[in-house]
Protein backbone atom coordinates (compact mmCIF):
# COMPACT_ATOMS: atom_id res chain seq x y z
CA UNK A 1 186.52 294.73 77.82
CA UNK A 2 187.58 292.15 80.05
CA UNK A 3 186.19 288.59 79.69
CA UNK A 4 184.67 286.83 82.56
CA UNK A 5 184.07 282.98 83.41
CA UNK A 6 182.47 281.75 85.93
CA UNK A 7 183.52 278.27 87.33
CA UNK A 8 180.86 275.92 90.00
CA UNK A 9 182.39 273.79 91.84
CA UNK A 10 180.10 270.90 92.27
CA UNK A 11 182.52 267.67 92.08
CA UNK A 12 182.83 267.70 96.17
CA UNK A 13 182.39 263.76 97.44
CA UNK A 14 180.22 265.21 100.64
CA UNK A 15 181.36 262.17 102.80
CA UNK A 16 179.90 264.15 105.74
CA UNK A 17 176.81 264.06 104.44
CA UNK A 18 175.86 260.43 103.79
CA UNK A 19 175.12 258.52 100.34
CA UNK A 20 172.90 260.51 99.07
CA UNK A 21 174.20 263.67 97.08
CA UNK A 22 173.18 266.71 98.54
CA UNK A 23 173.66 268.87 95.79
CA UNK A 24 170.57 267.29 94.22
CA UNK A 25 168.63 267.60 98.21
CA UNK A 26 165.64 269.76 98.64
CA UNK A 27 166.60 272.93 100.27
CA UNK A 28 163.62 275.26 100.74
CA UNK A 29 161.98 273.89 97.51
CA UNK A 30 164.72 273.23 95.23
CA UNK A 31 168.06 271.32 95.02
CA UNK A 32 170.85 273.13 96.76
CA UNK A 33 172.90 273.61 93.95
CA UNK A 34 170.70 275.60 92.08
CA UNK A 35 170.57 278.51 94.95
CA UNK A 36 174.27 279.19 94.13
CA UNK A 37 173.79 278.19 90.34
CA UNK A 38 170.89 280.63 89.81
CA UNK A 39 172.53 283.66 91.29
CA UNK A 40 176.02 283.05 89.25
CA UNK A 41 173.97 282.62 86.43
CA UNK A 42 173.10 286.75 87.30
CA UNK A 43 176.77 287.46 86.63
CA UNK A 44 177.76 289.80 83.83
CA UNK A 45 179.76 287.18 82.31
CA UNK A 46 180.32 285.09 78.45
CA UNK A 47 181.25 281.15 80.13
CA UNK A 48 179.88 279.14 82.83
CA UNK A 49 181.13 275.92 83.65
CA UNK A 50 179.78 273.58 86.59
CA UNK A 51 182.62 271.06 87.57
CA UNK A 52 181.16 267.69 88.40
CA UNK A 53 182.52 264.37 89.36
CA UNK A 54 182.22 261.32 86.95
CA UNK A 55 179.10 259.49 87.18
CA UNK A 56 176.71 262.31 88.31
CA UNK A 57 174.20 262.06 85.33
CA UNK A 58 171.69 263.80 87.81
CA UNK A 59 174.10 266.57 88.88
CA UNK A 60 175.22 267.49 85.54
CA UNK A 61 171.71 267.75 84.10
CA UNK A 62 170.71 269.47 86.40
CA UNK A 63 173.61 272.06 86.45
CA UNK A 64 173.23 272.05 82.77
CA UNK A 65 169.66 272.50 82.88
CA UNK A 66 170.69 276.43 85.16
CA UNK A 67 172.54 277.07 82.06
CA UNK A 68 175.88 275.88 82.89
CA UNK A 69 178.29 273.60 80.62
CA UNK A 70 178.82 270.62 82.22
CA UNK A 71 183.08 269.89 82.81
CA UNK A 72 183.77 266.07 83.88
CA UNK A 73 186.23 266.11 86.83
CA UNK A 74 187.16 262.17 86.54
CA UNK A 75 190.20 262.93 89.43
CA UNK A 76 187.28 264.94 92.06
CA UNK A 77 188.21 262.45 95.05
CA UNK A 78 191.40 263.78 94.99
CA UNK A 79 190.63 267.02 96.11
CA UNK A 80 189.12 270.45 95.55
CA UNK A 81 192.49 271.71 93.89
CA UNK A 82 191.34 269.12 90.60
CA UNK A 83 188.28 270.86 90.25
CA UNK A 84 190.40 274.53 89.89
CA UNK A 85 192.56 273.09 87.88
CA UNK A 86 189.70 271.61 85.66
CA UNK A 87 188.27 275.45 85.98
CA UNK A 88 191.82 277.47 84.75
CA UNK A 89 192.58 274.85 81.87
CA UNK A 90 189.12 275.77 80.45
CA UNK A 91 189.27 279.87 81.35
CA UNK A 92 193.03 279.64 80.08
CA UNK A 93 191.93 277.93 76.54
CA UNK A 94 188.98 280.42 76.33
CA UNK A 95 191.14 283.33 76.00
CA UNK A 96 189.53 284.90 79.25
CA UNK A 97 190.74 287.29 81.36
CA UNK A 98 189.18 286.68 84.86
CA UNK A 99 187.69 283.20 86.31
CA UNK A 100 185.30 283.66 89.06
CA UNK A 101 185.16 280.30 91.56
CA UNK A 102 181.88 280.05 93.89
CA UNK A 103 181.11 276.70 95.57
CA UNK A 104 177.49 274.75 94.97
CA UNK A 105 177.29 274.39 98.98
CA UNK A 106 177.03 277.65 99.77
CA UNK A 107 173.50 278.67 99.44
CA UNK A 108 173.65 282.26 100.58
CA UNK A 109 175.42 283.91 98.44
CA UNK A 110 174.02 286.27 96.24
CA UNK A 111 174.87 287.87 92.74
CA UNK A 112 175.87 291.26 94.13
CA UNK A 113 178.57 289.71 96.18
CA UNK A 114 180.10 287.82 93.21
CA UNK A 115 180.05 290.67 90.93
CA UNK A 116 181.63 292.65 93.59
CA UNK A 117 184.61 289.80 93.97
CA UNK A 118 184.83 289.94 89.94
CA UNK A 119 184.95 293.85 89.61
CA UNK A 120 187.40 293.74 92.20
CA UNK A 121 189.21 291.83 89.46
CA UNK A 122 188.95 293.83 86.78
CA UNK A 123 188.47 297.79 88.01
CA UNK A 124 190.40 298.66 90.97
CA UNK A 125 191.84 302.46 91.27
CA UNK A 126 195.24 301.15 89.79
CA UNK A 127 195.65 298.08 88.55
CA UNK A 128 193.76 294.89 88.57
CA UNK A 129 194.28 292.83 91.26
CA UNK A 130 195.10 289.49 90.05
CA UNK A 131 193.42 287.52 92.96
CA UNK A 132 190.37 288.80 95.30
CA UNK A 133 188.78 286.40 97.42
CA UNK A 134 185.67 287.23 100.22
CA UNK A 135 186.11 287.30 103.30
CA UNK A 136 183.58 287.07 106.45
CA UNK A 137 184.79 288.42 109.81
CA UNK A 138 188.32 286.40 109.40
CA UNK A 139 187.75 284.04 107.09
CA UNK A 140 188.49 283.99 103.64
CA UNK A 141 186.58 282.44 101.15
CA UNK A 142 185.04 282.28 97.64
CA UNK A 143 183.43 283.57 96.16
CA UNK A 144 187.04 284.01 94.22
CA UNK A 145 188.17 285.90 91.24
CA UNK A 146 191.69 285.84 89.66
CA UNK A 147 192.86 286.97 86.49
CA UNK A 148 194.36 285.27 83.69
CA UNK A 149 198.34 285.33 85.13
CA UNK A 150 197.06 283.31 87.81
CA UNK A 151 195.79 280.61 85.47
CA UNK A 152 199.00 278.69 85.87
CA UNK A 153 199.26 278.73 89.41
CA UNK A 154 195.50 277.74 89.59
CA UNK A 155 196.48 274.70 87.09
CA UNK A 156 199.61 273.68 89.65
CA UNK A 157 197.24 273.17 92.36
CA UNK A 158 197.35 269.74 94.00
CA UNK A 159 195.38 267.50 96.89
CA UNK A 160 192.54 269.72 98.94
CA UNK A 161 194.20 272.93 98.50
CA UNK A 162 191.95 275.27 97.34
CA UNK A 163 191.70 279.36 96.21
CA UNK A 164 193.35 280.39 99.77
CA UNK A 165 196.73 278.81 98.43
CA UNK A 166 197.18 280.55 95.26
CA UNK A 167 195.79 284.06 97.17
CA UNK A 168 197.78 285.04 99.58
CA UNK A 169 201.13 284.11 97.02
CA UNK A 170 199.96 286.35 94.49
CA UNK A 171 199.79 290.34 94.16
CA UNK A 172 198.02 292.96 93.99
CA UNK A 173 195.26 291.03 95.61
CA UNK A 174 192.23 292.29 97.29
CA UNK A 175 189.18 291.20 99.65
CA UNK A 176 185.70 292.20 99.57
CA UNK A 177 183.26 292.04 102.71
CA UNK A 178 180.64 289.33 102.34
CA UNK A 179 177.94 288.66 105.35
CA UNK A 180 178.60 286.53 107.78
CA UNK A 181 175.56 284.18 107.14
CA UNK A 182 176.56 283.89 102.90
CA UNK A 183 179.30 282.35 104.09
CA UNK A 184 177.18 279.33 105.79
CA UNK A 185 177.95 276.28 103.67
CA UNK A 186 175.95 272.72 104.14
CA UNK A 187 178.45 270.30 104.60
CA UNK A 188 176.60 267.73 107.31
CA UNK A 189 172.28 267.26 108.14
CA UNK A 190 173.16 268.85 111.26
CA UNK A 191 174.46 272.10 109.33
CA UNK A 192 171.05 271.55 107.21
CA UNK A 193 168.62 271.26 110.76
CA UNK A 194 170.79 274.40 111.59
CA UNK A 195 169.32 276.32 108.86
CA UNK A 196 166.37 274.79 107.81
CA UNK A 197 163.92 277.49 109.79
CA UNK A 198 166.80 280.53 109.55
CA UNK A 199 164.97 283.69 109.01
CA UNK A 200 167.96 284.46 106.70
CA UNK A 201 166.59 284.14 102.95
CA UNK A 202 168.90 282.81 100.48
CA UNK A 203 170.43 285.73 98.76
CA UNK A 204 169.66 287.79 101.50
């Protein structure tokens, strides 16, 4: 059987937003994070690991308290490509085969469309694919899934790139569809106004 992590990345500095840290804001009655947190936590899978930056006692607790193991990222302002790299050094010494990468900002996604990203991984009609990524209308996004020969690649990664880098290098790869409004992520207050009375239900 092949053995699934699953990798948060929640060690974003969210300059856009302000001082305050809006993983830990109220969005529709809980902190943002834990929408994405609590439908990974759904996933078929034996590891979960939320990537924080250093001094986030709040974040990490509260990650830790969804049932994820908490995985310092002391170099986050660097870049999202420290927080990967933080992810594949920990799939890569687990011995597993797949490492699915969803982002805390993006509040919309639900479990069905990371499981479908991580079968994608692991049962196509061939031969696993070792990178599938989401995509929404042309845009292609986590969540992310690539198996363990990618590990390296994902551990090479440097400044803000992110999955799209090591995707379209590697093969076979393969998308899966994912709504247009999962792929909404809250980056700024005005992107939070924007969907603050959406009829769209998280994990709808």
């Amino acid at each position: 059987m092949s053995r699934l992590g699953v990798a948060l990345l929640a060690a974003g500095q969210s300059r856009r937003f302000g001082p305050a840290d809006k993983l830990l804001a109220d969005f529709r009655g809980r902190p943002l994070c834990l929408w994405a947190a609590h439908a990974a936590r759904a996933v078929p899978a034996e590891a979960f690991w939320a990537i924080t930056p250093t001094g986030t006692s709040a974040l990490s607790a509260c990650l830790e308290g969804a049932g994820f193991d908490s995985v310092e990222n002391r170099d986050a302002a660097s870049g999202q490509s420290t927080s990967i790299r933080r992810a594949a050094e920990r799939a890569e010494r687990a011995g597993l085969d797949r490492l699915l990468i969803i982002l805390a900002d993006m509040p919309f996604v639900s479990t069905r469309q990371m499981v479908a990203v991580a079968d994608a991984a692991a049962h196509p009609a061939s031969r696993p694919a070792q990178a599938v990524m989401s995509r929404a209308g042309a845009t292609l996004l986590p969540p992310a899934c690539f198996g363990s020969a990618a590990f390296p690649t994902l551990k090479s990664l440097t400044g803000d790139s992110g999955a799209r880098a090591v995707f379209s290098a590697l093969t076979p790869r393969a998308e899966r569809p994912m709504p247009a409004h999962m792929a909404t992520d809250l980056d700024t207050h005005a992107d939070w106004k924007a969907v603050a009375t959406a009829k769209v239900l998280a994990h709808g």
